[in-house]
PDB file of N, CA and C in Angstrom:
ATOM      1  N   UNK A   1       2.273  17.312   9.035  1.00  0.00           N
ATOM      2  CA  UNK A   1       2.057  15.939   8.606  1.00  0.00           C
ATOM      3  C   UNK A   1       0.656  15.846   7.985  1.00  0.00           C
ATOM      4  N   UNK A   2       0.647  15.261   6.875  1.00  0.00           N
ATOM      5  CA  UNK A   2      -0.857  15.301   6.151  1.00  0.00           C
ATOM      6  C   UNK A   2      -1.462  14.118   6.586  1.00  0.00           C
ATOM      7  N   UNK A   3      -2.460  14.182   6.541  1.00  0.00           N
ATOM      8  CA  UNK A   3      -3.914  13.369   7.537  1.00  0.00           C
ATOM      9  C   UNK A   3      -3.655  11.911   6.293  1.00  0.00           C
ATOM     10  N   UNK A   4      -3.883  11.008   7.052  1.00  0.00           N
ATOM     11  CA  UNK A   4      -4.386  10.062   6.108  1.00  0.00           C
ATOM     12  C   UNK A   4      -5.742   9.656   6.219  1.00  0.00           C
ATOM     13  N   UNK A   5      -5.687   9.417   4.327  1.00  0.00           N
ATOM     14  CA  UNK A   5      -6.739   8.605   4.226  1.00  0.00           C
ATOM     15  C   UNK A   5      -7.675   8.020   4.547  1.00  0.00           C
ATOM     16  N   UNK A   6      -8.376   7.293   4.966  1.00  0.00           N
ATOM     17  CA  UNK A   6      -9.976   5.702   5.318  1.00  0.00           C
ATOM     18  C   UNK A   6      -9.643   5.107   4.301  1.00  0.00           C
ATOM     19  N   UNK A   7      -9.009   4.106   3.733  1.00  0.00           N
ATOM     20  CA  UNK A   7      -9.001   3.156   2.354  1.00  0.00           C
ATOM     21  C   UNK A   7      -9.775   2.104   2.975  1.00  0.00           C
ATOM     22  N   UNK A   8     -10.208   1.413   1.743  1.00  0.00           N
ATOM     23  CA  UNK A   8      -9.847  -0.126   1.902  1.00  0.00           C
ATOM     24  C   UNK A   8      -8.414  -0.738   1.421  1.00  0.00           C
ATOM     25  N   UNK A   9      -8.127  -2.066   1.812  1.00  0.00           N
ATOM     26  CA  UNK A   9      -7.121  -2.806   1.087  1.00  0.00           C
ATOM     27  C   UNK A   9      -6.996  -3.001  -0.299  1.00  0.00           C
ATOM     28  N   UNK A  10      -8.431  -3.101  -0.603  1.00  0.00           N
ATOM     29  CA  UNK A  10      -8.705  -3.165  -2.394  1.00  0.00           C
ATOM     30  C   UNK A  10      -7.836  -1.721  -3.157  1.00  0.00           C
ATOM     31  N   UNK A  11      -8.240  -0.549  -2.430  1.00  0.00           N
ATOM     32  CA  UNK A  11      -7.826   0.748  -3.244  1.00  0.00           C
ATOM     33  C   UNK A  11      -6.371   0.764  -2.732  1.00  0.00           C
ATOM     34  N   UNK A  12      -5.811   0.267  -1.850  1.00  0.00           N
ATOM     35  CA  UNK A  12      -4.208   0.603  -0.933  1.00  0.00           C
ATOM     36  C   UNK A  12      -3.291  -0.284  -2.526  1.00  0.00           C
ATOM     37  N   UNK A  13      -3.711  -1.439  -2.681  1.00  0.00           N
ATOM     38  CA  UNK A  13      -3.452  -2.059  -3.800  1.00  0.00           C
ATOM     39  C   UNK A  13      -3.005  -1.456  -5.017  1.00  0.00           C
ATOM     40  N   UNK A  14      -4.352  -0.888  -5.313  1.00  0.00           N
ATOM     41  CA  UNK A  14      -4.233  -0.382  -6.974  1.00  0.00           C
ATOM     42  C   UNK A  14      -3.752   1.108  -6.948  1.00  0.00           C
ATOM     43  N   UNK A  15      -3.750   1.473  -5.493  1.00  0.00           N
ATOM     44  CA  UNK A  15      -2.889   2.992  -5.269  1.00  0.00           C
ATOM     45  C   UNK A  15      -1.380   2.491  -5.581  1.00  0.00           C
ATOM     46  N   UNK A  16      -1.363   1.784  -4.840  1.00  0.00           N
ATOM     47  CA  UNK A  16       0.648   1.159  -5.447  1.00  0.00           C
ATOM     48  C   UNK A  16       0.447   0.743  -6.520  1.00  0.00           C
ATOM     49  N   UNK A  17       0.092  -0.056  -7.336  1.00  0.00           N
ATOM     50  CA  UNK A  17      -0.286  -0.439  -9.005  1.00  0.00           C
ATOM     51  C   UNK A  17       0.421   0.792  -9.483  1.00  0.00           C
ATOM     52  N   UNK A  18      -0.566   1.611  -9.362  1.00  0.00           N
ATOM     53  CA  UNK A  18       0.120   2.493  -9.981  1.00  0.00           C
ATOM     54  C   UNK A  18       1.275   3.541  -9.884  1.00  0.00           C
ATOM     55  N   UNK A  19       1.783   2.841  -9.066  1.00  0.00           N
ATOM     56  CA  UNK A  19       3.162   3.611  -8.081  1.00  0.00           C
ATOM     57  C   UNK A  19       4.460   2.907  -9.135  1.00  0.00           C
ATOM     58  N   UNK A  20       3.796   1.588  -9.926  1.00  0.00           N
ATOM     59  CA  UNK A  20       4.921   0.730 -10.140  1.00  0.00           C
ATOM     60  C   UNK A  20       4.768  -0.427  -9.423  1.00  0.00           C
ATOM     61  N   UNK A  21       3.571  -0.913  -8.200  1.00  0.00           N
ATOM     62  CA  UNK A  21       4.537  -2.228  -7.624  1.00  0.00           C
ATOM     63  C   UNK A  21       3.828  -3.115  -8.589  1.00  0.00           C
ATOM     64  N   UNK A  22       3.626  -4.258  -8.501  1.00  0.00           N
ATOM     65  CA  UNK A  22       2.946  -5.224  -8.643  1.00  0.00           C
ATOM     66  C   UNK A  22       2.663  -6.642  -7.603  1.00  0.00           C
ATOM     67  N   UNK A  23       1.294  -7.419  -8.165  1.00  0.00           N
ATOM     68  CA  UNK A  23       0.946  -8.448  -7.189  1.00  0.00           C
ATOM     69  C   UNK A  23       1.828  -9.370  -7.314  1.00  0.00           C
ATOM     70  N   UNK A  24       2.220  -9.808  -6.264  1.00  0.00           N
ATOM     71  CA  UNK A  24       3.364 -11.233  -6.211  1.00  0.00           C
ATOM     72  C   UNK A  24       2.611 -12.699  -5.703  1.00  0.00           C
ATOM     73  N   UNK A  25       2.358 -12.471  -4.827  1.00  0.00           N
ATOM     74  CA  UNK A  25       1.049 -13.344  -4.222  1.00  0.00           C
ATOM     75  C   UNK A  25      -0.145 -12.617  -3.547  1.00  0.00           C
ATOM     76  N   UNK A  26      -1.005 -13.455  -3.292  1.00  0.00           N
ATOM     77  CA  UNK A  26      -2.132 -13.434  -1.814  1.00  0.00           C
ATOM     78  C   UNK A  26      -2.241 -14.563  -1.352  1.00  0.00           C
ATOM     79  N   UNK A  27      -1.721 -14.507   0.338  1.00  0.00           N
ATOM     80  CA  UNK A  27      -2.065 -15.367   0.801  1.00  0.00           C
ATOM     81  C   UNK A  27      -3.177 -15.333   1.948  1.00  0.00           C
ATOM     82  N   UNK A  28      -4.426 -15.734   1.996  1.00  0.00           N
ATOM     83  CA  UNK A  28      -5.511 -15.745   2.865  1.00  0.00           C
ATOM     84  C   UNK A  28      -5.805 -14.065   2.489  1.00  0.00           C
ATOM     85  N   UNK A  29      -5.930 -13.347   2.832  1.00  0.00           N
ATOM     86  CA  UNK A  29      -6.493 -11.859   3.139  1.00  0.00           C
ATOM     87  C   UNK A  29      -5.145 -11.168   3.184  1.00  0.00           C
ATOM     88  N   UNK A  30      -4.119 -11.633   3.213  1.00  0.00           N
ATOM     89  CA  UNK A  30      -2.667 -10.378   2.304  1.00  0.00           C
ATOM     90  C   UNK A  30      -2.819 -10.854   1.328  1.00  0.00           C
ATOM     91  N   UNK A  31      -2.136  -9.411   0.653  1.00  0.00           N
ATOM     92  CA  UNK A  31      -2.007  -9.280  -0.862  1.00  0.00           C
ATOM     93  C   UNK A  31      -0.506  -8.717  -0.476  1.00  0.00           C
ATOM     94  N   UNK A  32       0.782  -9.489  -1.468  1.00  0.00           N
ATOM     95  CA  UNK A  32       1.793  -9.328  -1.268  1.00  0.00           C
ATOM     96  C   UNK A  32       2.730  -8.682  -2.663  1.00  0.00           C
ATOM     97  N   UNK A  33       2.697  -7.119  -2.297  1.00  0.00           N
ATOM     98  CA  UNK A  33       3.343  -6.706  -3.789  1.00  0.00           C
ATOM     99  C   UNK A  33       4.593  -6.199  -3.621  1.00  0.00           C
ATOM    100  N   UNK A  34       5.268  -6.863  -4.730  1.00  0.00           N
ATOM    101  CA  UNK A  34       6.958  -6.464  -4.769  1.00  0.00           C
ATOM    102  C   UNK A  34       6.606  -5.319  -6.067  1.00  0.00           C
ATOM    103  N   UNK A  35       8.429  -4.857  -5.923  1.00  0.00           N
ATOM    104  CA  UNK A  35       8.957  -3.569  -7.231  1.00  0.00           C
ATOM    105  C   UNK A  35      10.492  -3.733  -7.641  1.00  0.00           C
ATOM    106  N   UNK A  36      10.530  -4.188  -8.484  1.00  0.00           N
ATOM    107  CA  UNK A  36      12.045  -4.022  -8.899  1.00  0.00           C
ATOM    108  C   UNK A  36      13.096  -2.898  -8.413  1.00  0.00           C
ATOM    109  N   UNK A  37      14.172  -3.740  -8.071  1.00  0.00           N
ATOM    110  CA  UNK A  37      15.013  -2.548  -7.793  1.00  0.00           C
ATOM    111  C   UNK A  37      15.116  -2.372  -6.072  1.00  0.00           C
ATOM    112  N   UNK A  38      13.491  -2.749  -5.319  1.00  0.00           N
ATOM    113  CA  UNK A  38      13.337  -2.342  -4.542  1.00  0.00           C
ATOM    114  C   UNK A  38      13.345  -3.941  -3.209  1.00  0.00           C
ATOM    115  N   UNK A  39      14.030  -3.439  -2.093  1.00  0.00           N
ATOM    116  CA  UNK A  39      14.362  -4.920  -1.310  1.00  0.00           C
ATOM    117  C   UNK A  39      13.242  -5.279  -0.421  1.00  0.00           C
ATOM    118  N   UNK A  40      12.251  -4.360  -0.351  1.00  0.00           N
ATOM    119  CA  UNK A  40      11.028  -4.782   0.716  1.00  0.00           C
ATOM    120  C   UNK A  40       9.917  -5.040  -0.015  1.00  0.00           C
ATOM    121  N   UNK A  41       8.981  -5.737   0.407  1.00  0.00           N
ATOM    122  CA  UNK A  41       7.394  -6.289  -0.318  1.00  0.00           C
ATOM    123  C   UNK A  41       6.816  -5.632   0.581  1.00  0.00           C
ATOM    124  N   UNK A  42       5.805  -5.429   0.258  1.00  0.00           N
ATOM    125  CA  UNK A  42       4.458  -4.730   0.631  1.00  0.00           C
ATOM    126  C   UNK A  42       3.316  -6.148   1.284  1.00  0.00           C
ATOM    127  N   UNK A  43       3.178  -6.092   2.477  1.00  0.00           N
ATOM    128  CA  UNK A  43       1.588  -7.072   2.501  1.00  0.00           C
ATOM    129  C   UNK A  43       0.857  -6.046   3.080  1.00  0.00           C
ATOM    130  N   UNK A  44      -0.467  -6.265   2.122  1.00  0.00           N
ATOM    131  CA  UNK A  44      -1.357  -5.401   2.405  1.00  0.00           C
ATOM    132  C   UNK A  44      -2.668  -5.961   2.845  1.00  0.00           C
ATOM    133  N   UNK A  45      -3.252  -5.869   4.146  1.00  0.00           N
ATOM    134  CA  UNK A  45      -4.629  -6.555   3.929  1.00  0.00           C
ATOM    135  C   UNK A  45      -5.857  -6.626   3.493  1.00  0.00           C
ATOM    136  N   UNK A  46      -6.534  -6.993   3.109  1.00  0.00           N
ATOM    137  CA  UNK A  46      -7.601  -7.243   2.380  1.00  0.00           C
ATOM    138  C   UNK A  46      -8.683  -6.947   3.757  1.00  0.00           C
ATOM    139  N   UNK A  47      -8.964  -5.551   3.847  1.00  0.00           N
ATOM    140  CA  UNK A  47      -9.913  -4.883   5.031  1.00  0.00           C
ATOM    141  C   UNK A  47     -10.653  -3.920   4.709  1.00  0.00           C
ATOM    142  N   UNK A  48     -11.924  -4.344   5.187  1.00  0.00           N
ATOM    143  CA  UNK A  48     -12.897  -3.105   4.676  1.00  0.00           C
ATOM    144  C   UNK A  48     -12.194  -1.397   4.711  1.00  0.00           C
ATOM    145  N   UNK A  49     -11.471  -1.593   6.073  1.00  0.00           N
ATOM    146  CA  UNK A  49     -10.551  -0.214   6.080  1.00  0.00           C
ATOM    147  C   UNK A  49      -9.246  -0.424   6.757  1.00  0.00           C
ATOM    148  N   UNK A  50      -8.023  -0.284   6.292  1.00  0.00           N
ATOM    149  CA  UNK A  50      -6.223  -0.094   6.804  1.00  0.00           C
ATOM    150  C   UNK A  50      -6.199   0.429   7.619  1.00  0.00           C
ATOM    151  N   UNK A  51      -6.085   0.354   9.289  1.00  0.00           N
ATOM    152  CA  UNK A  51      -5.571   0.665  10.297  1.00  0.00           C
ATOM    153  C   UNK A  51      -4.530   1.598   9.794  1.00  0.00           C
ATOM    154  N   UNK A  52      -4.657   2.880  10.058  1.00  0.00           N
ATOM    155  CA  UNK A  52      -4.106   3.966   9.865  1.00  0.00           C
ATOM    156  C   UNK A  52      -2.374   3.615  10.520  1.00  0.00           C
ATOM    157  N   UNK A  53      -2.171   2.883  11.254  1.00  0.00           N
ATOM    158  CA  UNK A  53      -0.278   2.721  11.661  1.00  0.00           C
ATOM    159  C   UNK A  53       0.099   1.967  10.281  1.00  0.00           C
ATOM    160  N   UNK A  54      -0.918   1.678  10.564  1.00  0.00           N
ATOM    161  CA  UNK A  54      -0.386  -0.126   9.067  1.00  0.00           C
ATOM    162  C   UNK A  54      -0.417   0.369   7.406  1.00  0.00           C
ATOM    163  N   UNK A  55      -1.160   1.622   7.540  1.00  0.00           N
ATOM    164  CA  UNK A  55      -1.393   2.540   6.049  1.00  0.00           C
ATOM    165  C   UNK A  55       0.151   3.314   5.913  1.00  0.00           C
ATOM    166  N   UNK A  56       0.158   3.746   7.192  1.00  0.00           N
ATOM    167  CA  UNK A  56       1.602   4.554   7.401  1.00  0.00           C
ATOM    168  C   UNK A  56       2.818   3.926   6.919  1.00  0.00           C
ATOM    169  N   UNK A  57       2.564   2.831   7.650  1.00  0.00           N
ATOM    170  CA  UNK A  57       4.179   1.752   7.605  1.00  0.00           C
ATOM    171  C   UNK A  57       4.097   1.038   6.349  1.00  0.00           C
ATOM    172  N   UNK A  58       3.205   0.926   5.829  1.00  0.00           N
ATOM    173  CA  UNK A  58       2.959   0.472   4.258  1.00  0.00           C
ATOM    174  C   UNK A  58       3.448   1.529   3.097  1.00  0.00           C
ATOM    175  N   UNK A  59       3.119   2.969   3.473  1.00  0.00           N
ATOM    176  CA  UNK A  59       3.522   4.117   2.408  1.00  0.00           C
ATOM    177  C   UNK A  59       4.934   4.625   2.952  1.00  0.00           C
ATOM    178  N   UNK A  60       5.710   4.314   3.702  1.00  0.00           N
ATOM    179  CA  UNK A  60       6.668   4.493   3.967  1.00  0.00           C
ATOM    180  C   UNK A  60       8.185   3.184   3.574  1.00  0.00           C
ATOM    181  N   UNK A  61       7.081   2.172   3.918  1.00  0.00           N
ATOM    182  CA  UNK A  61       8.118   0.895   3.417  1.00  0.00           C
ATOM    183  C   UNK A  61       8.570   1.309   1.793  1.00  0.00           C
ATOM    184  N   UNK A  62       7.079   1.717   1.121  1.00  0.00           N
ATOM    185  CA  UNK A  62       7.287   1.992  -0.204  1.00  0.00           C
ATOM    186  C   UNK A  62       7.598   2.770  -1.174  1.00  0.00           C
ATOM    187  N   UNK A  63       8.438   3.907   0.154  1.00  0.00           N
ATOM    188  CA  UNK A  63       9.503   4.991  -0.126  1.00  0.00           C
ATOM    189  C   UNK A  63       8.420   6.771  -0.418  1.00  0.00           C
ATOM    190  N   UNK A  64       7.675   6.338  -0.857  1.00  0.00           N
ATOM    191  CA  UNK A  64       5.905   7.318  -0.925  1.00  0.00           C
ATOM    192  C   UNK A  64       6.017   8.302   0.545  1.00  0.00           C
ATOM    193  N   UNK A  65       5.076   9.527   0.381  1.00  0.00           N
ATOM    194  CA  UNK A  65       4.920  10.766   1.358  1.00  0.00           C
ATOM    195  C   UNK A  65       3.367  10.062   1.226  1.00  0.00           C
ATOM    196  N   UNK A  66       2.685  10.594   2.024  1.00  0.00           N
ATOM    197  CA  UNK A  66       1.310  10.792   1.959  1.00  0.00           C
ATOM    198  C   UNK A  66       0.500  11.483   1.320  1.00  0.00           C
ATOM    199  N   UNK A  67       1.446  12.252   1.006  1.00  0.00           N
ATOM    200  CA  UNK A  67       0.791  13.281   0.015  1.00  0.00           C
ATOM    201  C   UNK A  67       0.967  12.457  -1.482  1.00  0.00           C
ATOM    202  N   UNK A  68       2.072  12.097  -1.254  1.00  0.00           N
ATOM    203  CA  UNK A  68       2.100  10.912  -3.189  1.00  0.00           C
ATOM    204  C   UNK A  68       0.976  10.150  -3.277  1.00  0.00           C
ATOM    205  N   UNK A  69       0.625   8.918  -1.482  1.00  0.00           N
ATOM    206  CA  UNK A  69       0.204   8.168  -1.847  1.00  0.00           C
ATOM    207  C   UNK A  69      -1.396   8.752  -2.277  1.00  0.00           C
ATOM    208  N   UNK A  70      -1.584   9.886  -1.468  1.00  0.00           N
ATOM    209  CA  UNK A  70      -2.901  10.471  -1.715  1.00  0.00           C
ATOM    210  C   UNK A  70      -3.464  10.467  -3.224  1.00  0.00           C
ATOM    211  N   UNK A  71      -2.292  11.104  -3.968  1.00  0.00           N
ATOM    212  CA  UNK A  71      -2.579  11.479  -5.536  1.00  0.00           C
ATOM    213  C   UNK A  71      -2.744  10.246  -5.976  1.00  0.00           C
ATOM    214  N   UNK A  72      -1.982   8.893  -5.853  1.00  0.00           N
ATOM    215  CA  UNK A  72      -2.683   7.866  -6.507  1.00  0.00           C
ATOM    216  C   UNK A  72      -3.467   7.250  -6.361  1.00  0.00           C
ATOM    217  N   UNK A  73      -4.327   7.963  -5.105  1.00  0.00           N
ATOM    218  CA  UNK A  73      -5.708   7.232  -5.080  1.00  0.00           C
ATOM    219  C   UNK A  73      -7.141   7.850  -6.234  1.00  0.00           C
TER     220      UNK A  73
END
């Protein structure tokens, strides 16, 4: 299993950007991005650093290895 990351929410964001998702809303400190095609949204929080379960369950909701999400950082 490959190690994750330390992000912030800012880079967890524009790492999916470029995966394909896009921003749908923010509400308070989530940032909520959908993807065509695809039936789950992403909320991501707006945190100096992603609790590593919540980085997990975020790159997994969004079909991504760790190793993918790595490369689009």
């Amino acid at each position: 299993m490959a190690k994750l990351p330390v992000v912030s929410g800012a880079r967890v964001v524009r790492a999916f950007e470029r995966a394909g998702w896009r921003i749908a809303r923010q509400r308070g400190s989530h940032v909520v991005l959908i993807r065509t095609g695809h039936i789950a949204s992403l909320s991501v929080p707006q945190h100096r650093e992603v609790a590593p379960g919540t980085l997990r369950a975020l790159i997994r909701a969004a079909g991504l290895t760790v190793d993918e999400f790595a490369a689009l950082l």
